[in-house]
Protein backbone atom coordinates (compact mmCIF):
# COMPACT_ATOMS: atom_id res chain seq x y z
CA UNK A 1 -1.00 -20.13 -17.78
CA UNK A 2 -2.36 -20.50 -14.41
CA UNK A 3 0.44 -18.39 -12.73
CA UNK A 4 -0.29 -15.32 -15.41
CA UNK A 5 -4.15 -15.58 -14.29
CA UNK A 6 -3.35 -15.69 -10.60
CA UNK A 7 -0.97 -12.21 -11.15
CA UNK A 8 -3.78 -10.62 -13.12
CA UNK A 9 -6.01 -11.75 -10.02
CA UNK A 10 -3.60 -10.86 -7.90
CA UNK A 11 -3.34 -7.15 -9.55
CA UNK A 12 -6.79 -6.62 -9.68
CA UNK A 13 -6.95 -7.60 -6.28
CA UNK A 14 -4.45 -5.14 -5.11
CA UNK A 15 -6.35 -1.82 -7.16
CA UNK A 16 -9.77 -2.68 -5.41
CA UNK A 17 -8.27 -2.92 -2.40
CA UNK A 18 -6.30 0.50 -3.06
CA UNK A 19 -9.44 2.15 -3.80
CA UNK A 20 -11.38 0.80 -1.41
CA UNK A 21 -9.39 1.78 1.12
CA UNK A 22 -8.84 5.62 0.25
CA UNK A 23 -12.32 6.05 0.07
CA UNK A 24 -13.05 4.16 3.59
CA UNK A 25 -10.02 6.19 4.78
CA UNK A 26 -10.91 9.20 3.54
CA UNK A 27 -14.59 8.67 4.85
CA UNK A 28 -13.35 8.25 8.90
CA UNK A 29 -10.50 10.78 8.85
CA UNK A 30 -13.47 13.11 7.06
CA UNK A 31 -15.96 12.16 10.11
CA UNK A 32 -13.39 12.55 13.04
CA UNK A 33 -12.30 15.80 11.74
CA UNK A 34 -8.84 15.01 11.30
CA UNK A 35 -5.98 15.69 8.32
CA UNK A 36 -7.25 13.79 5.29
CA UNK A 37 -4.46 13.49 3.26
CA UNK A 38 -2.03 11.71 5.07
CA UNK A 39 -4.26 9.33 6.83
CA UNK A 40 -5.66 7.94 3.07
CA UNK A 41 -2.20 8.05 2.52
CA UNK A 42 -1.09 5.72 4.72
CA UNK A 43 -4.07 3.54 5.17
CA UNK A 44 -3.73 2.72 1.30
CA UNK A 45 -0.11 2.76 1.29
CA UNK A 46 0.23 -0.21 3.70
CA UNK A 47 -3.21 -1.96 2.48
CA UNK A 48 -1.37 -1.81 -1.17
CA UNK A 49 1.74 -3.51 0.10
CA UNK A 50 0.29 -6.16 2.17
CA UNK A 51 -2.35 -7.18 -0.32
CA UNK A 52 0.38 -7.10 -3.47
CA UNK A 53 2.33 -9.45 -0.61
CA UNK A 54 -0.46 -11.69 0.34
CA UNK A 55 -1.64 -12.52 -3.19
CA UNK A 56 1.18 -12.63 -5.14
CA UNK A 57 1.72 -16.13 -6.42
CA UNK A 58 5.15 -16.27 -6.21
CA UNK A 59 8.07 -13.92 -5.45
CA UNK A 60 6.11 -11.87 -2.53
CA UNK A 61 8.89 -9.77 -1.33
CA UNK A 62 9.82 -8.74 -4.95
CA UNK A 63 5.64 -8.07 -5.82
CA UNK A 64 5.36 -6.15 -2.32
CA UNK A 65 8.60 -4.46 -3.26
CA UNK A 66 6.93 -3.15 -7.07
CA UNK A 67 3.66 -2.50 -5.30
CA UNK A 68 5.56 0.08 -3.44
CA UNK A 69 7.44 1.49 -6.06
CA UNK A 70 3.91 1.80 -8.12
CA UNK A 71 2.29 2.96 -5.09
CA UNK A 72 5.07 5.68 -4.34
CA UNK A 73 4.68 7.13 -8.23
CA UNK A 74 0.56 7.29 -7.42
CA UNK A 75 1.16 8.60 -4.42
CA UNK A 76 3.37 11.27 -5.95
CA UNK A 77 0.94 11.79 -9.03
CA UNK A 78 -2.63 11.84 -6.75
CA UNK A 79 -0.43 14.76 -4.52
CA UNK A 80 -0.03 17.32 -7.23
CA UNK A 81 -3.56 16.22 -9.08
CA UNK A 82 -5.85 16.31 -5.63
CA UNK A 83 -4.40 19.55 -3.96
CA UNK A 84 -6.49 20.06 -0.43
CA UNK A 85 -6.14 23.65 0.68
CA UNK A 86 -5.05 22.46 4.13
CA UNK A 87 -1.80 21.00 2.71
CA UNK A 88 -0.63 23.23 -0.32
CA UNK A 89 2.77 24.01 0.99
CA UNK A 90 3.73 21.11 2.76
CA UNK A 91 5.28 17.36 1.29
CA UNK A 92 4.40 15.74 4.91
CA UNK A 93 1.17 13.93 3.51
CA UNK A 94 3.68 12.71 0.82
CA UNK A 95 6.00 11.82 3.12
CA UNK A 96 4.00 10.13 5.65
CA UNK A 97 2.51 8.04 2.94
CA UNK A 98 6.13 6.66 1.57
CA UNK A 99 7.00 5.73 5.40
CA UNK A 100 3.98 3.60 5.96
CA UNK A 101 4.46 1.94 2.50
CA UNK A 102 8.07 1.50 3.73
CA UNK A 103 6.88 0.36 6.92
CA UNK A 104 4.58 -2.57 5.70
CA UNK A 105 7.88 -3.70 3.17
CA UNK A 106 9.68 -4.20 6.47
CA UNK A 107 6.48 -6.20 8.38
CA UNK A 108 5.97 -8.26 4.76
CA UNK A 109 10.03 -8.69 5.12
CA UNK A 110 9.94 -10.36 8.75
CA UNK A 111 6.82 -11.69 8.09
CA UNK A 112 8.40 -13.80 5.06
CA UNK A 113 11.18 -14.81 7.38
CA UNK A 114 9.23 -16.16 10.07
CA UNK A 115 7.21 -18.37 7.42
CA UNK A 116 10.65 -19.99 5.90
CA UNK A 117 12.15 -20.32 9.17
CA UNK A 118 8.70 -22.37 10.27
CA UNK A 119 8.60 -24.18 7.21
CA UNK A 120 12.42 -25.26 7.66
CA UNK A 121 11.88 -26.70 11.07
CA UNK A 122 8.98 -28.77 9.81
């Protein structure tokens, strides 16, 4: 029972921290002038995967690895549902976002090797 209630925590976890980082996102790109979409993109896209990896119970890789399927869906979704006028023609916000979700898999991947490899030496 305990493990279910830490993966609820866990996901709810992971959602505040999704929105909560679009919006902050979306608020500096917004005040420096610069291309909205991609930056909330990314910023959420690798605060998504390396939350769902930090506060996953058990199986991190595997919950960082759903987080970024999930993610890549809402990421897909969001793109057709919030159209900005600066990027109607163009998948690179899209596209941007998947590699920094990607990205973050690979740093939660090394980053879960380093930790066995430390706790086998102890």
């Amino acid at each position: 029972m305990n493990l279910i209630v830490r993966f609820c925590l866990s996901i709810f976890i992971v959602i505040t921290v999704f929105v909560v980082s679009a919006t902050v996102a979306g608020l500096v790109a917004e005040f420096f002038g610069l291309w909205k979409k991609p930056i909330i993109g990314a910023i959420s896209a690798a605060c998504v995967v390396f939350t769902g990896y930090v506060t996953a119970p058990q199986y991190k890789l595997i919950c960082a690895a759903i987080w970024l399927a999930a993610g890549a869906v809402a990421a897909w979704v969001l793109s057709s549902v919030f159209m900005y006028a600066e990027d109607a023609a163009t998948q690179v916000p899209l596209l941007i976002t998947y590699a920094s979700g990607v990205f973050s898999l690979m740093v939660c991947r090394v980053w879960h090797k380093r930790q066995k490899q430390q706790v086998l030496m102890k």
